[in-house]
Protein backbone atom coordinates (compact mmCIF):
# COMPACT_ATOMS: atom_id res chain seq x y z
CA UNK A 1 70.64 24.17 4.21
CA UNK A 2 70.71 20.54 4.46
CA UNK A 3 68.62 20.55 7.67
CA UNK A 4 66.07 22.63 6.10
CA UNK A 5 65.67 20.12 2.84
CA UNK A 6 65.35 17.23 5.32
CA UNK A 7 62.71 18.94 7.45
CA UNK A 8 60.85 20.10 3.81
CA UNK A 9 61.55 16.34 2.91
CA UNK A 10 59.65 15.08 6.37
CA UNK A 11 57.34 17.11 6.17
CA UNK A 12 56.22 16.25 2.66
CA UNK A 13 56.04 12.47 3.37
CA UNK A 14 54.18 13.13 6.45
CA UNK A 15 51.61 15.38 4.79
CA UNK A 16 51.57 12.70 1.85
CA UNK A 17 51.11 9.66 4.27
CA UNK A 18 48.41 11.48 6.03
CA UNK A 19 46.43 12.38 2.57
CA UNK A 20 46.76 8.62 1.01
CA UNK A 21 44.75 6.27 1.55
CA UNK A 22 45.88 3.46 4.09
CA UNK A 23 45.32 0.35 1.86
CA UNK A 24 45.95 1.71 -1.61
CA UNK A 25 48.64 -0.30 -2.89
CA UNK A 26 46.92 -0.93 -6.42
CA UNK A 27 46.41 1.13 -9.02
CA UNK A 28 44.19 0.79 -12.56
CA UNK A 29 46.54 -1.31 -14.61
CA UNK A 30 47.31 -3.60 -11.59
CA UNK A 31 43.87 -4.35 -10.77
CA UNK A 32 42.51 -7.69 -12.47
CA UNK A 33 38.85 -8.64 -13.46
CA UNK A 34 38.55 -11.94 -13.93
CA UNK A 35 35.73 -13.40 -15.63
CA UNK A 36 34.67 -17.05 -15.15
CA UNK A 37 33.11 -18.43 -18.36
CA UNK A 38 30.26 -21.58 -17.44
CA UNK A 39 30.75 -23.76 -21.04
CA UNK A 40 27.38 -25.47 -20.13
CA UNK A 41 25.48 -22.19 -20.57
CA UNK A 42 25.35 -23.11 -24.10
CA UNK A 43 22.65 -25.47 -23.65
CA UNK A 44 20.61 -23.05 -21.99
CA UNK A 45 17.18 -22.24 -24.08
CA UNK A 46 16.04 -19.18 -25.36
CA UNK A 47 17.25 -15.75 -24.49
CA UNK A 48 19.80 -17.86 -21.64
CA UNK A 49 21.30 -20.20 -24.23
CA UNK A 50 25.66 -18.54 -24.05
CA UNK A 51 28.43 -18.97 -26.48
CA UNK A 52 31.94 -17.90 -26.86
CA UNK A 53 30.84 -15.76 -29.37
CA UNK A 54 29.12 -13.93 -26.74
CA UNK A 55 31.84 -12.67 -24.59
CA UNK A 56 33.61 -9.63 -24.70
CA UNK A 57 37.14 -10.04 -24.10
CA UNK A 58 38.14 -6.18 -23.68
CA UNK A 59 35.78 -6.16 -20.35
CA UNK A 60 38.46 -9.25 -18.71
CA UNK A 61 41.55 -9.14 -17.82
CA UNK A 62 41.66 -12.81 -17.35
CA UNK A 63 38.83 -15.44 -18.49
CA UNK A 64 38.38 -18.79 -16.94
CA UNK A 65 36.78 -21.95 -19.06
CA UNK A 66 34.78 -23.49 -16.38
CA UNK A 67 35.38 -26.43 -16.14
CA UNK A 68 37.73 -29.65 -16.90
CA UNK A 69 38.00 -32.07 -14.26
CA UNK A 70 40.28 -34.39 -13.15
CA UNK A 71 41.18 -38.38 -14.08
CA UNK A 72 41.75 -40.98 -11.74
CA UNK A 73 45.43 -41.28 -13.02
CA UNK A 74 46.33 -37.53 -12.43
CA UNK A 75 45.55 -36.52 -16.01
CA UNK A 76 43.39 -33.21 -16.59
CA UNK A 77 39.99 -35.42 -18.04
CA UNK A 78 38.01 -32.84 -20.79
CA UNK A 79 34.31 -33.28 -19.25
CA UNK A 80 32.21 -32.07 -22.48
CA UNK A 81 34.59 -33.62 -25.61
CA UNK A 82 31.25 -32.39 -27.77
CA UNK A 83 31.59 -28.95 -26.62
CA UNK A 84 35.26 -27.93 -25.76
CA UNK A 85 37.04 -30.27 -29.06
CA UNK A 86 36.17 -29.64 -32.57
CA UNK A 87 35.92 -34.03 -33.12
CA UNK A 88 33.09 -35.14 -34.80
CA UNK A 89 31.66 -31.95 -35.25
CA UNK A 90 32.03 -30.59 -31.80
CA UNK A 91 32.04 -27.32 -30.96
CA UNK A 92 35.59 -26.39 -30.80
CA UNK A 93 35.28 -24.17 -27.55
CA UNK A 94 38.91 -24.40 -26.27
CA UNK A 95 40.57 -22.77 -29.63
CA UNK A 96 37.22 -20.58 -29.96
CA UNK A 97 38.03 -19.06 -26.11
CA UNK A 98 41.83 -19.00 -26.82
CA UNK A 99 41.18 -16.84 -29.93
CA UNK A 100 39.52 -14.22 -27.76
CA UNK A 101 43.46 -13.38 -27.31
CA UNK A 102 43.36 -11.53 -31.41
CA UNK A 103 40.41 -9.66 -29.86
CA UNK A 104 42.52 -8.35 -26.54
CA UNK A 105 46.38 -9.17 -27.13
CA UNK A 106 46.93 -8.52 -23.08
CA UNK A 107 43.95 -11.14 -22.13
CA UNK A 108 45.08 -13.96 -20.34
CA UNK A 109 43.13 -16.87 -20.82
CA UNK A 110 43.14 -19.86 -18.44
CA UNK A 111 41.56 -23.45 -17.88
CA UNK A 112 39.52 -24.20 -14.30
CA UNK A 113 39.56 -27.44 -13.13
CA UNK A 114 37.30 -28.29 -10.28
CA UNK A 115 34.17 -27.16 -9.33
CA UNK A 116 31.50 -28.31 -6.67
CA UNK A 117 30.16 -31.40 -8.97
CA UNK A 118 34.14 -32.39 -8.75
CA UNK A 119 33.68 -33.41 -5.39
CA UNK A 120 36.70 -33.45 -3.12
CA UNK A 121 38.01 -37.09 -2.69
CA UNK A 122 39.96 -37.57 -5.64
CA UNK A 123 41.80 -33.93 -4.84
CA UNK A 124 42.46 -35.49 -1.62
CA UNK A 125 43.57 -38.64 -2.92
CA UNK A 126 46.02 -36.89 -5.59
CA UNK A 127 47.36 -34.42 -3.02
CA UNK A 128 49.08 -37.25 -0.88
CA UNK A 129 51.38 -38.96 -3.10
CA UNK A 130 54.03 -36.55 -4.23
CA UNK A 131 54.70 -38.60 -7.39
CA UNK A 132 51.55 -38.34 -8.12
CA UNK A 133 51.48 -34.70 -7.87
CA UNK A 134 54.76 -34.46 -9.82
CA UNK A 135 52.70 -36.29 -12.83
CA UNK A 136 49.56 -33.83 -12.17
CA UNK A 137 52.14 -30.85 -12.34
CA UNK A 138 53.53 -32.25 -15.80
CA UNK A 139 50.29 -33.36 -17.30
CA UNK A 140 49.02 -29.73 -16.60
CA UNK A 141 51.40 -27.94 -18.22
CA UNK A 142 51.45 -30.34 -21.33
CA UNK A 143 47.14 -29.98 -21.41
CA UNK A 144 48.29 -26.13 -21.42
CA UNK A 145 50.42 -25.97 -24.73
CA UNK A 146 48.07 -28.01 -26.27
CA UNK A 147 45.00 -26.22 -26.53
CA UNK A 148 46.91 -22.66 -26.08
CA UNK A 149 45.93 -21.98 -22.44
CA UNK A 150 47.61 -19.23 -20.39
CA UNK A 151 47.04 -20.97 -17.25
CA UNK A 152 45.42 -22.94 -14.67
CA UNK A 153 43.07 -22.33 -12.21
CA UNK A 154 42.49 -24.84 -9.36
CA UNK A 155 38.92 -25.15 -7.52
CA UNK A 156 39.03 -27.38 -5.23
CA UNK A 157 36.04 -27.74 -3.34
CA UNK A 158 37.24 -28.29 -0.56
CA UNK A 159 40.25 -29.36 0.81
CA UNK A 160 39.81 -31.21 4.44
CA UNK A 161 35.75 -31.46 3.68
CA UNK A 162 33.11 -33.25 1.50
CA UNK A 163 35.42 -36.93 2.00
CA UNK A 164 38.59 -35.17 2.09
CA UNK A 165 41.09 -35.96 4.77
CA UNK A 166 42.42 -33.79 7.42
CA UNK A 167 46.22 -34.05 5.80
CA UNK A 168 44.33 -32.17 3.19
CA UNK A 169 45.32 -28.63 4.40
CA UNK A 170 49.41 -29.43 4.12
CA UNK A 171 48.62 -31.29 1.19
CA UNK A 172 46.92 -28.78 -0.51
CA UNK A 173 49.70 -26.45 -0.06
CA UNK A 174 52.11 -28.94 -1.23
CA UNK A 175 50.20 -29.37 -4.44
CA UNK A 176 50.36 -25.80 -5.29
CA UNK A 177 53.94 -25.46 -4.36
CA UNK A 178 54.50 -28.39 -7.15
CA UNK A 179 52.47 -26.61 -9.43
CA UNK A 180 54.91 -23.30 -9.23
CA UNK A 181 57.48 -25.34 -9.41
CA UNK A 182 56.70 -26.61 -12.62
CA UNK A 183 55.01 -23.84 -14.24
CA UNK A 184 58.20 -21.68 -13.31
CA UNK A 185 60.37 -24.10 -15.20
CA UNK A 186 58.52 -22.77 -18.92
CA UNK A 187 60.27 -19.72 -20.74
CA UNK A 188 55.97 -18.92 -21.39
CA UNK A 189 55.09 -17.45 -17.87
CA UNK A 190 51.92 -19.59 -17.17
CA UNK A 191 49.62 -17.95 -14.96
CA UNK A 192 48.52 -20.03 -11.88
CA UNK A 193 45.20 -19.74 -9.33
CA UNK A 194 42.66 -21.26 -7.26
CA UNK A 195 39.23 -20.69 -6.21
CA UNK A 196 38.69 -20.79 -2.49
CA UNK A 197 36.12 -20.90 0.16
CA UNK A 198 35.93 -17.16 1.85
CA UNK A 199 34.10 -17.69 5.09
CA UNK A 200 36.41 -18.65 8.57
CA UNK A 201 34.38 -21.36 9.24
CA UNK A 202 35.26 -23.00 6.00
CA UNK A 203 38.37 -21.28 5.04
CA UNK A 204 40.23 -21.75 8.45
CA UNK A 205 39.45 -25.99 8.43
CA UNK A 206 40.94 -25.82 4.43
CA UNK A 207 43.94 -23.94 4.35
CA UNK A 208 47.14 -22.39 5.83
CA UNK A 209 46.36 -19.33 4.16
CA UNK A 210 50.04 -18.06 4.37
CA UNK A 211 51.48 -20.74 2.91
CA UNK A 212 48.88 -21.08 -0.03
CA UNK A 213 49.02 -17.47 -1.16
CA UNK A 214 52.96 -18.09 -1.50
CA UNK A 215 52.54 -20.18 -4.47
CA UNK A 216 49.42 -18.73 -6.53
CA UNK A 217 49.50 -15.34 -8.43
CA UNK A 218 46.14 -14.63 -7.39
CA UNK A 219 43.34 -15.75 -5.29
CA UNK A 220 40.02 -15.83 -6.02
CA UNK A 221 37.90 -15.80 -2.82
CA UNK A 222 34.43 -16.83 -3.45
CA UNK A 223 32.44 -14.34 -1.31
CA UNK A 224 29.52 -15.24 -2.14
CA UNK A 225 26.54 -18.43 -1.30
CA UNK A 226 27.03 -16.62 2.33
CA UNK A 227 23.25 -17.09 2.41
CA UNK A 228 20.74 -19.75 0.48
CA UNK A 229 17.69 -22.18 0.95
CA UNK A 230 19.71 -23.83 3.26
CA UNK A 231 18.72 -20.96 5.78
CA UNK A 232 15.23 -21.50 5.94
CA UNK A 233 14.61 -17.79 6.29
CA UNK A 234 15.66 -14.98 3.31
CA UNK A 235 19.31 -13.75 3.78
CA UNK A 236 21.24 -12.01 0.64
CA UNK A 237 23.69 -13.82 -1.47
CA UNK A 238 27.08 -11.88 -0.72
CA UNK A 239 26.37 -8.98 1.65
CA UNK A 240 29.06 -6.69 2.20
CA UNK A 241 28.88 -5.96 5.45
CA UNK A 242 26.69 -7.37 8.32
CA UNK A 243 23.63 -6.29 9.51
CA UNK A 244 22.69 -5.24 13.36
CA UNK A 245 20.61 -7.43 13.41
CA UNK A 246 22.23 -11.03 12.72
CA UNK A 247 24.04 -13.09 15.73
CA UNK A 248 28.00 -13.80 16.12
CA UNK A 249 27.62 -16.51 13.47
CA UNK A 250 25.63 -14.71 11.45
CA UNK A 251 27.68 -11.62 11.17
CA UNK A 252 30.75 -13.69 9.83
CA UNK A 253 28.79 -14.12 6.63
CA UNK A 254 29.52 -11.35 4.57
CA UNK A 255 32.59 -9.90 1.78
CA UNK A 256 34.03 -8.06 4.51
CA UNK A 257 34.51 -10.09 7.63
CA UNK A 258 35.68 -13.10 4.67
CA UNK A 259 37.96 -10.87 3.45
CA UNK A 260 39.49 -9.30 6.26
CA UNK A 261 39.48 -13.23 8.07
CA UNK A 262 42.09 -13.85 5.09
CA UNK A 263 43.75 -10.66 5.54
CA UNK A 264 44.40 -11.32 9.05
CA UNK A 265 45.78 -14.87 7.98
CA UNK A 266 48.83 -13.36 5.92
CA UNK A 267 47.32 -13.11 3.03
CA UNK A 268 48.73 -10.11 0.49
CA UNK A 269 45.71 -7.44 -0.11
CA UNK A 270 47.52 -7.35 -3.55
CA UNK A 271 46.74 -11.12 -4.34
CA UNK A 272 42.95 -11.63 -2.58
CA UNK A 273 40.49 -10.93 -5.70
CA UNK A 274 36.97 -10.73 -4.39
CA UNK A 275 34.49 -12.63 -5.74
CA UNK A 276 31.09 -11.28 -6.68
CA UNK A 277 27.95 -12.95 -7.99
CA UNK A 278 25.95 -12.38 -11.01
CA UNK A 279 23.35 -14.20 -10.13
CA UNK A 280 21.05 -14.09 -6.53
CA UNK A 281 19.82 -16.37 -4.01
CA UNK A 282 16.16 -17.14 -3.74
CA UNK A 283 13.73 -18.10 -1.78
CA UNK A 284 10.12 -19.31 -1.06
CA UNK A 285 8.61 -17.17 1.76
CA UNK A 286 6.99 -19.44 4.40
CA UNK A 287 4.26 -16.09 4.83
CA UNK A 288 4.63 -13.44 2.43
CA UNK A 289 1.69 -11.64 3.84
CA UNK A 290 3.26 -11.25 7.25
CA UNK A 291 7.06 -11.13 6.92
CA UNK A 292 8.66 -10.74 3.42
CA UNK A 293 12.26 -8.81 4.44
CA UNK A 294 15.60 -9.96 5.28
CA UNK A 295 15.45 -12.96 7.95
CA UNK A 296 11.71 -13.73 6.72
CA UNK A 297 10.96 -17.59 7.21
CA UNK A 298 10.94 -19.73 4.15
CA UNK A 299 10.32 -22.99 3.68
CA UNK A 300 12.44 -23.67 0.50
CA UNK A 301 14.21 -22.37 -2.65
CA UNK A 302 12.46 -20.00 -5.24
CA UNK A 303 11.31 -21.17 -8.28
CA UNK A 304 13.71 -21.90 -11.39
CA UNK A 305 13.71 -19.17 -13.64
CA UNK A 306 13.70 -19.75 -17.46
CA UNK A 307 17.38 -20.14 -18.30
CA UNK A 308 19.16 -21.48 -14.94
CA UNK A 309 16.07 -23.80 -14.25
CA UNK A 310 17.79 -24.33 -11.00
CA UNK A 311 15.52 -24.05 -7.68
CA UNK A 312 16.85 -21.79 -5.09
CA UNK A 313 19.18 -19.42 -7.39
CA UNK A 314 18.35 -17.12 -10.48
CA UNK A 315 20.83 -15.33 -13.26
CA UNK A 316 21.04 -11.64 -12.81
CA UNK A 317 19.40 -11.85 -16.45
CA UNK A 318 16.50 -13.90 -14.86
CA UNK A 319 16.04 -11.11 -12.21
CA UNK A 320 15.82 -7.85 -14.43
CA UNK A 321 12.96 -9.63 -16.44
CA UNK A 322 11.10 -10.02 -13.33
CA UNK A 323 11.87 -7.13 -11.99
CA UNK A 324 10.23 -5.27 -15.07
CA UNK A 325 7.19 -7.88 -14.90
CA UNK A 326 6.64 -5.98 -11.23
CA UNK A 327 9.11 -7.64 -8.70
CA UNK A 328 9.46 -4.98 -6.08
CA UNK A 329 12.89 -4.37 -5.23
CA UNK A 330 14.64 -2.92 -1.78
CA UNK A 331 18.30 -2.26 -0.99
CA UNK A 332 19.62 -2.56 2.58
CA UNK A 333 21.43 0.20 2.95
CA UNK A 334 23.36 -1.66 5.88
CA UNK A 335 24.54 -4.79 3.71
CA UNK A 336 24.78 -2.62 0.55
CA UNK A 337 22.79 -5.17 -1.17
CA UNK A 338 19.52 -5.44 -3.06
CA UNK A 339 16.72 -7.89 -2.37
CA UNK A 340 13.72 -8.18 -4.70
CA UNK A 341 10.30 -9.94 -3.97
CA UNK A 342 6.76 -10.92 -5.51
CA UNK A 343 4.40 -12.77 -3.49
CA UNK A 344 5.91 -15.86 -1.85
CA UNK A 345 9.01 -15.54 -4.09
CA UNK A 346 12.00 -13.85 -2.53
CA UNK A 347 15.55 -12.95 -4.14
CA UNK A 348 18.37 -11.31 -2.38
CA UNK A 349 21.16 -10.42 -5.35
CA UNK A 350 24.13 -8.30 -6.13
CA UNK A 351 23.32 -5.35 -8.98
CA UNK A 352 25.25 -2.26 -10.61
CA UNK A 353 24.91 -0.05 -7.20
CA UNK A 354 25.83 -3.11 -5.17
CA UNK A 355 28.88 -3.60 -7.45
CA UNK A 356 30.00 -0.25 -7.36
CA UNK A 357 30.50 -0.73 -3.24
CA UNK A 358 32.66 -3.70 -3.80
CA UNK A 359 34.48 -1.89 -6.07
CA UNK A 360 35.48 1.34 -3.80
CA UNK A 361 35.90 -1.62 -1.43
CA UNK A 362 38.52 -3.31 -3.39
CA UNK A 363 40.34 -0.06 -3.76
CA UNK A 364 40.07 0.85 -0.20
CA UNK A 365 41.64 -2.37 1.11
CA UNK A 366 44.17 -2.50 -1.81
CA UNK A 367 42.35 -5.90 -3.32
CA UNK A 368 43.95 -7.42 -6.09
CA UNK A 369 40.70 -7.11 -8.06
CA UNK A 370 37.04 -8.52 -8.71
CA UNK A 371 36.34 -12.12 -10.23
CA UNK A 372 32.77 -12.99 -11.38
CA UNK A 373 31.04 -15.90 -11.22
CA UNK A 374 29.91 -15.90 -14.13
CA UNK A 375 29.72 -13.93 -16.96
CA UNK A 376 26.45 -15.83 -18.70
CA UNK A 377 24.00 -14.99 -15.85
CA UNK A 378 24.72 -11.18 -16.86
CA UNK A 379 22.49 -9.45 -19.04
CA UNK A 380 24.73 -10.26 -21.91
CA UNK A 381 22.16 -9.65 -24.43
CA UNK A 382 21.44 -6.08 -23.27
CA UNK A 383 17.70 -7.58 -22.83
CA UNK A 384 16.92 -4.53 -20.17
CA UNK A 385 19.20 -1.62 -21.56
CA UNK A 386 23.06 -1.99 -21.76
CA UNK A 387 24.41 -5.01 -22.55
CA UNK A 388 26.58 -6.82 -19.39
CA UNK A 389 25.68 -3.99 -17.04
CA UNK A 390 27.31 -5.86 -14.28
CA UNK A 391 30.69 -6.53 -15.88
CA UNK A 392 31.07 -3.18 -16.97
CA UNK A 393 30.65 -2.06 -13.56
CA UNK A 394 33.65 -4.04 -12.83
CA UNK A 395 35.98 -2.93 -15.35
CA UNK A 396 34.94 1.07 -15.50
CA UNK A 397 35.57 1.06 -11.78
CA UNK A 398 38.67 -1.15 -11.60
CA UNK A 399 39.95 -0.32 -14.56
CA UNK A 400 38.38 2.57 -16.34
CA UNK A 401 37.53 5.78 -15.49
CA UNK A 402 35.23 5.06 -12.78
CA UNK A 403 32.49 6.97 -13.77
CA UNK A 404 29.65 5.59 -11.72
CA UNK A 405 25.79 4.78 -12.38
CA UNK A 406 23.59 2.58 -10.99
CA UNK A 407 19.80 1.82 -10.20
CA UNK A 408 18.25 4.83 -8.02
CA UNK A 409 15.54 3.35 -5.78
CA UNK A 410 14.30 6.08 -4.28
């Protein structure tokens, strides 16, 4: 009788391993979104200008006030007083984003310091001295219980680069080791992150990818600027896979081969949250009337749209109004990515289909989730039908019911 259960009993797991997926090790309620918030959207203009006020907490799981920066004596240095303090008539944006909490109790709500304008010297500078990162440890946590943050997110861009040193990469994990040390010494649990390059020619000079994932809850891998003006021919923002026809080089610049390089590196599936643009790359086509698709030469950035006002890039938000002034849009069914063009102007871009792939992606590889970057270049407004289309992809599919629509091109 015994024999028989134990046969029933193998039998059942091997007819249960066969049927489960091989990387599903999260479920709903594990999976995070995390939204990062850009405070200097508020001084956008017109239909682009963002406030607090404007964000939905239910659609987060965690939200990210982009950004603080930090002082030459270790100390976490507030970079718009006007904006994030309520002196002299300021805006009062850290209590305003903290009080999201009363709207969604489990929302965790967390301060990023960093940030490509941060540079990387003083990082590097701060990361040698371990007294000094003692004090940084301490001076976090007090900046924390001050304004009523949950946590910390650290974007350092990047270690070993951009006048860093090449003690950067044990540094680095040093620093976040201090961090946990201290953080794990409050009875509040404070949450603690970092932003990192995805790619393996970036990621593997910056970081002993083991070692760093020991110390952070999650990590937000920033799979996306895989492609830009920089090119000097059209390539999509954050492809997911790569296309036949790139080279070697070429084909490590997409969410997959990023994520899998970390993966591979001893990172947990469970911690790696994929990072996913709401906003798209663009482009000036060198020849529109001969050669307008992917790999098309082009001789610069597209034109800043109305709200970003930044050559070379344009908010999701910025991309549905010209796509309904009669952008024609494609989607490479290879790279599971749209691409929109008019004329000489050229956009390659993530949308709700594109989303949707990341998302069964996620789950497929067991992913600890989806963080955006960032939640004003969504259609926040609902300007072109549902207000933050994008986002919502995100959280119905990660966290909801995962009932799925998206743009039919056909």
């Amino acid at each position: 009788m015994e024999e028989s259960k134990s046969l029933l009993k193998k039998s059942l797991d091997f007819v249960q391993g066969c049927c489960s997926p091989k990387h599903e090790m999260t479920t709903a309620n594990d999976r995070k979104v995390i939204c990062y918030y850009g405070s200097w959207s508020v001084y956008r203009p017109g239909l682009g200008k963002f406030d607090i006020s404007h964000i939905d907490a239910s659609l987060c799981t965690h939200l990210i006030y982009a950004f603080a920066g930090l002082g030459e004596s270790g100390e976490v240095k507030i970079l718009d007083p006007w904006n994030d303090l309520p002196d002299g008539g300021g805006k009062d944006g850290y209590r305003k984003f903290n009080a999201l909490r009363k709207d969604n109790p489990e929302l965790k709500t967390m301060i990023g310091m960093g940030g490509w304008n941060e540079g990387s010297s003083k990082y590097s500078s701060l990361a040698t001295n371990e007294t000094m990162r003692e004090k940084f440890a301490d001076n976090v946590v007090e900046f924390l219980k001050k304004y009523g943050f949950n946590g910390f997110d650290l974007d350092w861009e990047y270690p070993c680069q951009r006048g860093g040193s090449p003690c950067d990469k044990e540094n680095f994990v040093q620093l976040l080791k201090t961090l946990r040390k201290r953080f794990d010494r409050e009875s509040e649990q404070l949450v603690l992150s970092a932003a990192v390059a995805s790619a393996e020619m970036s990621a593997s000079k910056s970081y002993d990818i083991r070692a760093v994932c020991e110390s952070l809850d999650f990590v937000n891998v920033m799979c996306y600027d895989l492609h830009g003006s920089w090119d000097k021919k059209t390539g999509v923002n954050a492809p997911l896979y790569p296309g036949t026809w790139e080279t070697d080089y070429e084909k490590k610049l997409n969410v997959d081969s990023c994520i899998q390089f970390w993966l591979s590196q001893g990172a947990p599936a469970e911690k790696l949250v994929l990072g996913v643009p709401f906003y798209g790359r663009g482009f000036t086509l060198a020849n529109a009337s001969q050669s307008s698709g992917i790999g098309a030469p082009a001789y610069s950035g597209s034109e800043p749209g109305p709200y970003t006002r930044e050559a070379g890039m344009l908010g999701y938000n910025e991309i549905l109004e010209d796509i309904a002034k009669g952008w024609q849009v494609h989607f490479q069914e290879e790279q599971k990515v749209p691409y929109a063009v008019h004329g000489n102007q050229w956009v390659g871009y993530d949308d709700e289909r594109s989303l949707k792939d990341k998302t069964d992606y996620i789950k497929k590889h067991g992913l600890g989730g989806a963080m955006a970057w960032s939640i004003e270049t969504d259609d926040f407004l609902g300007t072109a039908g549902k207000k933050y289309p994008l986002l919502n992809v995100l959280h119905r599919e990660l966290r909801g019911d995962g009932a799925t629509y998206y743009t039919d091109y056909n």
